[in-house]
N, C-alpha and C. Protein backbone atom coordinates (compact mmCIF):
# COMPACT_ATOMS: atom_id res chain seq x y z
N UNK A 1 23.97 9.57 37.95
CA UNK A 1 23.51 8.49 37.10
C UNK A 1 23.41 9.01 35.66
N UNK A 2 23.81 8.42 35.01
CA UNK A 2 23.74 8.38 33.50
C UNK A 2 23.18 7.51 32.68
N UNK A 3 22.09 8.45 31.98
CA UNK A 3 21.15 7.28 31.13
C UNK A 3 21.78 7.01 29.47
N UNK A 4 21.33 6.37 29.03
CA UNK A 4 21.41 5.96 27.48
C UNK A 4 20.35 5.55 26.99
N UNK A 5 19.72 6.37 25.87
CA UNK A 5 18.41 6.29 25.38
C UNK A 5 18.41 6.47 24.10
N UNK A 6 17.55 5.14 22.94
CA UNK A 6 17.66 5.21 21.78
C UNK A 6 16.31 5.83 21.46
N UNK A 7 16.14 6.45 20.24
CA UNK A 7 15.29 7.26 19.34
C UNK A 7 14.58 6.59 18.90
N UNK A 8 13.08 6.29 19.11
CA UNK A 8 12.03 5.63 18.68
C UNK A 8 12.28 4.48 18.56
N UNK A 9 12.71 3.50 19.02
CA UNK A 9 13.11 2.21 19.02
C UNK A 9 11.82 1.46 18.75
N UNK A 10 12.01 0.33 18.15
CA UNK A 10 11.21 -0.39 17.32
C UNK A 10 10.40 0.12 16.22
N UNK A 11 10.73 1.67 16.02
CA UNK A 11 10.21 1.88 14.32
C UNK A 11 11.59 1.61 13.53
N UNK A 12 11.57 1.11 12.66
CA UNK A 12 13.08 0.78 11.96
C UNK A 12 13.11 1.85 11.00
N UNK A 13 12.81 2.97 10.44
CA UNK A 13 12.98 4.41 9.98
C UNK A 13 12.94 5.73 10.86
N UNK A 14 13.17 5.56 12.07
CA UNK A 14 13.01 6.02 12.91
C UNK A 14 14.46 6.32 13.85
N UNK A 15 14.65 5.30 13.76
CA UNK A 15 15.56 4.67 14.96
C UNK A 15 17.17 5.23 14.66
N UNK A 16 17.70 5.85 15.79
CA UNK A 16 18.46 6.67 15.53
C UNK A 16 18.78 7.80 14.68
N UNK A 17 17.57 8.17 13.85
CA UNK A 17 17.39 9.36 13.40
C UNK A 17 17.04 10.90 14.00
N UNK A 18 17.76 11.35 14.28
CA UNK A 18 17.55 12.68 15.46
C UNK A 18 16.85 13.81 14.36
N UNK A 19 16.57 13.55 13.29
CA UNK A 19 15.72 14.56 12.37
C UNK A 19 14.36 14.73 12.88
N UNK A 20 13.73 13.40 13.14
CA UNK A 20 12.30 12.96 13.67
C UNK A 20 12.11 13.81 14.97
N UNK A 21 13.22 14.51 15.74
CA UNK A 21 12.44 15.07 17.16
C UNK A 21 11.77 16.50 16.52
N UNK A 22 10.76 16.00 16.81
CA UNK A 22 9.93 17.36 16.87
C UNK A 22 9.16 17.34 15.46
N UNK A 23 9.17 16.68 14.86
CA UNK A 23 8.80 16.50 13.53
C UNK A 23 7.58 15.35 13.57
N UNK A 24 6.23 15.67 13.10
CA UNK A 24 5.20 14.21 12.89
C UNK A 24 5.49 13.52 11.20
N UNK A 25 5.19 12.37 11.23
CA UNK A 25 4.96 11.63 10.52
C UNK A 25 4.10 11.47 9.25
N UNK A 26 4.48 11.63 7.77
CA UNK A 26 3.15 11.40 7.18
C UNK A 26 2.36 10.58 7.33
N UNK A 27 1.09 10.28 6.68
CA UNK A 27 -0.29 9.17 6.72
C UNK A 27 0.04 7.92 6.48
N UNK A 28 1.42 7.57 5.62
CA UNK A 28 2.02 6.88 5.33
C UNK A 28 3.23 6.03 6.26
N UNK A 29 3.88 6.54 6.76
CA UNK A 29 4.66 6.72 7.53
C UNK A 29 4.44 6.58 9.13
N UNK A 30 3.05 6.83 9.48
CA UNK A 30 2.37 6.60 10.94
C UNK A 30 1.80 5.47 10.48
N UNK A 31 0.91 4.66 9.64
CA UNK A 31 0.78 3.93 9.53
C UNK A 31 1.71 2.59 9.46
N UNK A 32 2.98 2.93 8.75
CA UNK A 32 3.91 1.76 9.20
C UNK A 32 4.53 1.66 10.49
N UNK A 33 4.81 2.68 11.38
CA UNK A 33 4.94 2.98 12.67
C UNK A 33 4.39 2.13 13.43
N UNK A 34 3.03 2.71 13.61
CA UNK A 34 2.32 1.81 14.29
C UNK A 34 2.06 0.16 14.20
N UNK A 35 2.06 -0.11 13.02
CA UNK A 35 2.05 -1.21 12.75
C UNK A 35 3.36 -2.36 13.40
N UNK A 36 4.32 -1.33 13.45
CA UNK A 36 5.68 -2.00 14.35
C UNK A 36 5.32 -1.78 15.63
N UNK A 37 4.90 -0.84 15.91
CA UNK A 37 4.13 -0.80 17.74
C UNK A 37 3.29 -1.19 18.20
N UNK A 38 2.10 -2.80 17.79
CA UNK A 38 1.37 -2.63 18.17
C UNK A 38 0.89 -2.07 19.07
N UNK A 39 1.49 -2.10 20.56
CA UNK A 39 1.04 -1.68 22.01
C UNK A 39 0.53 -0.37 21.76
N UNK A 40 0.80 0.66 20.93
CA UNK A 40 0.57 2.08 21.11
C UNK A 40 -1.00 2.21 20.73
C-alpha cells in the first residue's frame, strides 16, 4: 500500500513546504496557524 500525504494541510504557508519539517513557528506565524485550525 502506498500512501500520499500533504504537509500541514490547511495552514496555507505551510502547505507543501518541506522547509517547515522540523522547524517551529514564530509567535506570529503560530498564531495564524492556528487560527486556520481551529480543532487544534
Amino acid at each position: 500500500m502506498l500512501l500520499h500525504t500533504k504537509t500541514d494541510n490547511g495552514v496555507d504557508f505551510m502547505m507543501g513546504v518541506h522547509a517547515w519539517h522540523g522547524k517551529e513557528p514564530n509567535a506570529e506565524q503560530l498564531k495564524s496557524a492556528l487560527e486556520q485550525k481551529p480543532e487544534l
